[in-house]
Protein backbone atom coordinates (compact mmCIF):
# COMPACT_ATOMS: atom_id res chain seq x y z
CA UNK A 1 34.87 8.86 -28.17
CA UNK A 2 34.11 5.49 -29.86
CA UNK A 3 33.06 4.40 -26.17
CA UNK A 4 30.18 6.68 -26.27
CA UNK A 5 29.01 5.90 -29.17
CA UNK A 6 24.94 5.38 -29.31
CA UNK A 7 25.44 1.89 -31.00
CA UNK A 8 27.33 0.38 -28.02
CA UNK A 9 24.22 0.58 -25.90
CA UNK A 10 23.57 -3.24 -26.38
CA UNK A 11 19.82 -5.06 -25.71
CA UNK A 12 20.74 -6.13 -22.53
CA UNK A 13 21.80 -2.87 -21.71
CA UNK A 14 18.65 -1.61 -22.11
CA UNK A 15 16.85 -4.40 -20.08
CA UNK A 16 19.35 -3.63 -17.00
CA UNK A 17 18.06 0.02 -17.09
CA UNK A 18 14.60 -0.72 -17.55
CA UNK A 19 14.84 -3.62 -14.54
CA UNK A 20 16.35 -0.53 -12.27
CA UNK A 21 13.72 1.42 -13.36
CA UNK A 22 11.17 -0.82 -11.92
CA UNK A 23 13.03 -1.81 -8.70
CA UNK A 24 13.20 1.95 -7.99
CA UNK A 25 9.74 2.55 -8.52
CA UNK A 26 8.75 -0.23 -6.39
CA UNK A 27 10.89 1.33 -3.73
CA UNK A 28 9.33 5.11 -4.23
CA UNK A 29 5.68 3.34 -3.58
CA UNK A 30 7.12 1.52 -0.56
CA UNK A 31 8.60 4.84 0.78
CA UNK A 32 6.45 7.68 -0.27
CA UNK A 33 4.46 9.12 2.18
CA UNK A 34 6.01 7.14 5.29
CA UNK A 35 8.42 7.79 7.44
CA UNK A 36 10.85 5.51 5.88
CA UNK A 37 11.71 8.19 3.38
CA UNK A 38 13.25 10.21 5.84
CA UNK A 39 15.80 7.21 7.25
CA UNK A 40 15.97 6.67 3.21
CA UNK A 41 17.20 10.47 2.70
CA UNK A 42 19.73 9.99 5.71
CA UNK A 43 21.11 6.68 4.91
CA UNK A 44 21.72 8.00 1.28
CA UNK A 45 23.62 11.26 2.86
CA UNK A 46 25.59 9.38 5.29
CA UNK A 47 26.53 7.22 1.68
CA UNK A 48 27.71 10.13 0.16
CA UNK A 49 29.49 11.68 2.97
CA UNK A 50 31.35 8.26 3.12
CA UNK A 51 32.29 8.17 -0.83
CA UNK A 52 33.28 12.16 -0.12
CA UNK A 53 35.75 11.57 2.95
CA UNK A 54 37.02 8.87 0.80
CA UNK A 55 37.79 10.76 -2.00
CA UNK A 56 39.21 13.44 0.11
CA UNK A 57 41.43 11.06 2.03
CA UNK A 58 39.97 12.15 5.11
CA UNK A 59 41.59 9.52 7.36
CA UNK A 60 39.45 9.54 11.04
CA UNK A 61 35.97 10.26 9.47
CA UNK A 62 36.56 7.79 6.32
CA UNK A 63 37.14 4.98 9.17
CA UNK A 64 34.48 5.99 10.79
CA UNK A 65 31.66 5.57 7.75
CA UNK A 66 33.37 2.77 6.51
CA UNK A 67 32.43 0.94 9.60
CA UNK A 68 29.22 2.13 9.30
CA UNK A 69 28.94 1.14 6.23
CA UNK A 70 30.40 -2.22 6.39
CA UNK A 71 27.14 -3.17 8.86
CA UNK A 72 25.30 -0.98 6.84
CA UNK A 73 23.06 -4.26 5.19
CA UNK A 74 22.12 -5.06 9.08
CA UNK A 75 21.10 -1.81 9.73
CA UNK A 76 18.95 -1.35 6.82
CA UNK A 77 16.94 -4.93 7.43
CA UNK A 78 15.82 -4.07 11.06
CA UNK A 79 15.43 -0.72 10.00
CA UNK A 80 13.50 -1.28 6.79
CA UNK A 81 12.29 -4.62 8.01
CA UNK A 82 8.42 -4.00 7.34
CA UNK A 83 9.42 -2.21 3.89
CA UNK A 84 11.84 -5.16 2.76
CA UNK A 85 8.45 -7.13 4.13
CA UNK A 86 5.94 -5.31 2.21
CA UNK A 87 8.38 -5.65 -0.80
CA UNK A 88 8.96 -9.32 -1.44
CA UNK A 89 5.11 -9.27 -0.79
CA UNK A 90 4.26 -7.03 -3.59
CA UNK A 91 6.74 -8.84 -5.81
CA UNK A 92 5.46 -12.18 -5.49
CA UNK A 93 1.70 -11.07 -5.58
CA UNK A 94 1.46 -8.05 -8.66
CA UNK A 95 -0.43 -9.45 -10.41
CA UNK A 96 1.08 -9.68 -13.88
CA UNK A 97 -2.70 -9.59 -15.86
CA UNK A 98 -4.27 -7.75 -14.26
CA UNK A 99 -5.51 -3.80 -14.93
CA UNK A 100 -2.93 -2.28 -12.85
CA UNK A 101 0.22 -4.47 -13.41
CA UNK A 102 3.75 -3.67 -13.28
CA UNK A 103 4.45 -2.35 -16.67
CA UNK A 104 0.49 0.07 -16.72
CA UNK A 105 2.09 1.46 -13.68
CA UNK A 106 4.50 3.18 -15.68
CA UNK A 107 3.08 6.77 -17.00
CA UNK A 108 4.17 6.44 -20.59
CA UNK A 109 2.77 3.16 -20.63
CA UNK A 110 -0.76 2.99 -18.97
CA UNK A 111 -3.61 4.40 -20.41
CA UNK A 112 -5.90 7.36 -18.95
CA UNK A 113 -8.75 5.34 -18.32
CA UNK A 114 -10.27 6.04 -14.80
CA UNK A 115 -10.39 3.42 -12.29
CA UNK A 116 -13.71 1.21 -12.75
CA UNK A 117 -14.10 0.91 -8.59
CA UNK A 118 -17.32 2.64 -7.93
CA UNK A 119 -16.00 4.59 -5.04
CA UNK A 120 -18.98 6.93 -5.08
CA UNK A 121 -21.30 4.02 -4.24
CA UNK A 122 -18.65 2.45 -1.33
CA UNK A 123 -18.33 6.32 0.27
CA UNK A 124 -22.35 6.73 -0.37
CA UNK A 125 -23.05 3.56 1.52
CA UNK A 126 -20.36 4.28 4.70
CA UNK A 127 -21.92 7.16 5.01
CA UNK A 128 -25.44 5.87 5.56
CA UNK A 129 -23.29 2.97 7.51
CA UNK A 130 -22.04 6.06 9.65
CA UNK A 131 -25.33 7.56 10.64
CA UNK A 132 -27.34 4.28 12.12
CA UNK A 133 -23.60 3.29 14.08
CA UNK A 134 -23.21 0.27 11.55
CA UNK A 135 -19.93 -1.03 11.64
CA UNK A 136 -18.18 -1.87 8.82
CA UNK A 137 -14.49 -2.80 7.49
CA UNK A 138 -13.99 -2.59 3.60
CA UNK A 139 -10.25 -3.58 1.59
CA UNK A 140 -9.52 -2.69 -1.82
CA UNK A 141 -7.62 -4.40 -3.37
CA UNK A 142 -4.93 -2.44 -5.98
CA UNK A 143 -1.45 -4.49 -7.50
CA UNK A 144 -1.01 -6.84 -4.39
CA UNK A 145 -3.60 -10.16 -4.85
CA UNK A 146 -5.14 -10.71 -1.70
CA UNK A 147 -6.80 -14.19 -2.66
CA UNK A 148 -4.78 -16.34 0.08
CA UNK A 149 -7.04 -13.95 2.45
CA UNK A 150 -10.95 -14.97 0.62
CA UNK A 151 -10.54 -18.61 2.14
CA UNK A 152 -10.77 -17.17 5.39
CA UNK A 153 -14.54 -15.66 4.06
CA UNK A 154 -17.16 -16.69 1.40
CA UNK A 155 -15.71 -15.90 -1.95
CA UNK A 156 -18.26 -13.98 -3.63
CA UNK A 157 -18.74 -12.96 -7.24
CA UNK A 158 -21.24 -9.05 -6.83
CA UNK A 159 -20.77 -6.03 -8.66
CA UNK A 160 -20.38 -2.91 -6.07
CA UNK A 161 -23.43 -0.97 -5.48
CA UNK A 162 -24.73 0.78 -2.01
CA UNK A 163 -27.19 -1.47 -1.37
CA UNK A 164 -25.23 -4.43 -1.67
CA UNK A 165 -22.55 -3.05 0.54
CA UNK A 166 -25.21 -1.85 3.19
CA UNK A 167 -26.79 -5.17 3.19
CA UNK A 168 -23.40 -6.88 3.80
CA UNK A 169 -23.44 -5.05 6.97
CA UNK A 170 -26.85 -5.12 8.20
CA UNK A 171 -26.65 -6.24 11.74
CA UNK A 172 -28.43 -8.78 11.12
CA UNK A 173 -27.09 -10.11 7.78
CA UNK A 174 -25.22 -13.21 8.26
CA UNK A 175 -22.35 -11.58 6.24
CA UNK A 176 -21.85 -8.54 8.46
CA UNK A 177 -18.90 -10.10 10.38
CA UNK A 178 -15.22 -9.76 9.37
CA UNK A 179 -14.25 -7.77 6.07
CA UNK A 180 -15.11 -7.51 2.44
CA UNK A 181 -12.51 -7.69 -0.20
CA UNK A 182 -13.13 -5.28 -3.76
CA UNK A 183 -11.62 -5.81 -6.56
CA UNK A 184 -12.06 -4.38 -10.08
CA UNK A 185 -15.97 -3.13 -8.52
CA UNK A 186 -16.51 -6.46 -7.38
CA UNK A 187 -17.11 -7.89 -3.96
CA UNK A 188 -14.84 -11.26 -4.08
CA UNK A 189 -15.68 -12.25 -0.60
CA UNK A 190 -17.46 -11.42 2.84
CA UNK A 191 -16.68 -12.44 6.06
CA UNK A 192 -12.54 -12.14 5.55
CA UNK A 193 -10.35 -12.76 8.83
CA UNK A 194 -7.59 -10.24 8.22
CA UNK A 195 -4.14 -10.30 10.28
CA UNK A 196 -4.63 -7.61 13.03
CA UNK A 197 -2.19 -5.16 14.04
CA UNK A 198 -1.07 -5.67 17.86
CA UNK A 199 2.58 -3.76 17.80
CA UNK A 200 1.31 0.03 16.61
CA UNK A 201 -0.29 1.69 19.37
CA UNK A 202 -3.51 3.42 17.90
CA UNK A 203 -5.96 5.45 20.11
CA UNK A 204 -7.90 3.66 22.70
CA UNK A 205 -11.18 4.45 20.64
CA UNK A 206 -10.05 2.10 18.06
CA UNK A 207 -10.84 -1.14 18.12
CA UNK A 208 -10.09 -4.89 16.69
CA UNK A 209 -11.68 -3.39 12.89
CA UNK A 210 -9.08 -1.03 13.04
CA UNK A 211 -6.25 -2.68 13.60
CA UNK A 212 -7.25 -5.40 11.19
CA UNK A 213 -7.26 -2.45 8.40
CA UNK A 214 -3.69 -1.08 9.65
CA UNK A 215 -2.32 -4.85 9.64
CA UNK A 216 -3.48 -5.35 6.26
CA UNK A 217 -2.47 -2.00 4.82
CA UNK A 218 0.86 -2.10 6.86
CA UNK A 219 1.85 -6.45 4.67
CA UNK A 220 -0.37 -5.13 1.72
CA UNK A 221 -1.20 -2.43 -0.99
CA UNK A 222 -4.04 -2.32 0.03
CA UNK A 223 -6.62 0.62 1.28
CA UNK A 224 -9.01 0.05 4.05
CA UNK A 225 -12.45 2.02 5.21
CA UNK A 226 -13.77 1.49 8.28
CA UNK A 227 -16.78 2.85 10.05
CA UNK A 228 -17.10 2.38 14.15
CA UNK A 229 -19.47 1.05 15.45
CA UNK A 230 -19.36 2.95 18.56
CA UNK A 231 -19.49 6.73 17.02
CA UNK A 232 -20.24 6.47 13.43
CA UNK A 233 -16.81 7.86 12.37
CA UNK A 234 -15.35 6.95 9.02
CA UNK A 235 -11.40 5.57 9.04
CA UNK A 236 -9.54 5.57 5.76
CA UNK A 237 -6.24 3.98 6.30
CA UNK A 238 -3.31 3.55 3.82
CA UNK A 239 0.22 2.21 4.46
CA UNK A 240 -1.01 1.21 7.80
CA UNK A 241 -1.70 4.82 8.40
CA UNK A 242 -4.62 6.83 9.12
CA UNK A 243 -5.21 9.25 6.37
CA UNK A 244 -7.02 12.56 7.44
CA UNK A 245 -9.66 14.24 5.17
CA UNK A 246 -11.90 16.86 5.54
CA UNK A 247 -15.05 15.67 4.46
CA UNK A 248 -16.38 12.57 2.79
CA UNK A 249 -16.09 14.27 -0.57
CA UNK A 250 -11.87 14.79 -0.04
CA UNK A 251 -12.44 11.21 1.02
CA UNK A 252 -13.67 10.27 -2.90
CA UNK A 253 -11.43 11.98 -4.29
CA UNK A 254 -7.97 10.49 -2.22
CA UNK A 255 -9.57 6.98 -3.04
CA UNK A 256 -10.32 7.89 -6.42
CA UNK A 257 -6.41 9.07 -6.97
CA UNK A 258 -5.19 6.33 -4.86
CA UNK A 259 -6.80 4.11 -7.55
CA UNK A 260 -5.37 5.20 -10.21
């Protein structure tokens, strides 16, 4: 009994939990929604099913897991490869001050203010983008700091508003080429060069805009709109995913929660 005493729980104790605590939930925001959490789910059962046969002294199938298992680390790096990726990215560049860092993420320990991004104005403006064919790519920035991507622009210092963003893309604004980075409802640069997607095979409609916004969703937190220039339509991409919505005002709101 003395073992489980409360007063045995040492400091350090409670800094081990707390550092699982954040691994993990790094690893949920990595996972959730993807496929990966799926492979995650099986890999975990096959795990158990291994620690079960070996409890059970279940000869055959324990030799068979345990081989498994002993390659297990290979598997999981070409099988997680963009998530262990996406990972060491988001742990070198959280950034520690800002709004959304590591420890706000945490429900008990962020406060209910609502994000200050004016995604009203952003969704306002692609939609006026969408009806004269204006093409457009816009990132958001959330936890991950994309500043080793506004050298490839002009940094820029402008609060978000529609008419800023549909003068950005104005054909012929000198601006209108490449992406614009947001953070905090405020355009840090124009003209961005992001790293384009050429693995994922996405419709034939889709062209070198939307691949740049899966390619930096896919190494990055971040979320991507983009509006064709061909037809108008309005992309929201996440995870280097397309995310579906019904209308622009679902679109608000997924942004808005995405945000937060």
């Amino acid at each position: 009994m003395d073992n489980l005493q409360l007063w045995d729980f040492r400091f350090i104790d409670f800094v081990d939990v707390f550092l699982v605590a954040i691994l993990l939930y790094y690893i949920y925001k990595l996972v959730k929604g993807t496929v990966a959490i799926n492979i995650f789910i099986g890999i975990l059962i096959v795990y158990l099913v291994w620690r079960l046969t070996d409890y059970l002294n279940m000869v055959m199938l324990y030799s068979i897991f345990d081989g498994f298992m002993k390659v297990g680390i290979i598997a999981l790096i070409v099988v997680f490869q963009p998530e262990i990726r996406k990972f060491l990215l988001m742990v070198g560049s959280t950034k520690i001050g800002g709004k959304r860092n590591i420890f706000k993420n945490f429900k008990f320990l962020k406060n209910d203010d609502p994000t200050t991004t004016d995604v009203d104005a952003i969704i306002n403006a692609c939609n006026r983008m969408a009806s004269t064919n204006t093409g457009a790519l816009i990132v958001i920035e959330r936890n991950n700091n994309l500043d080793f991507l506004t050298n490839t622009g002009d940094e820029m210092n402008i609060l978000v508003s529609q008419p800023i963003i549909e003068s950005i893309f104005f054909k012929n604004s000198p601006l209108h080429d490449g992406a614009i980075i947001i953070d905090n409802n405020v355009v840090k640069a124009t003209r961005v060069i992001l790293p384009v997607n050429n693995e994922k095979n996405i419709p034939e409609r889709f062209g070198l805009r939307h691949r740049a916004a899966v390619g930096i969703t896919e190494k990055t937190d971040a979320l991507a709109i983009a509006v064709s220039e061909e037809n108008g339509q309005i992309s929201y991409l996440k995870n280097g995913e397309f995310v579906m919505f019904k209308d622009t005002d679902e679109l608000t709101a997924k942004i808005k929660e995405d945000l937060t």
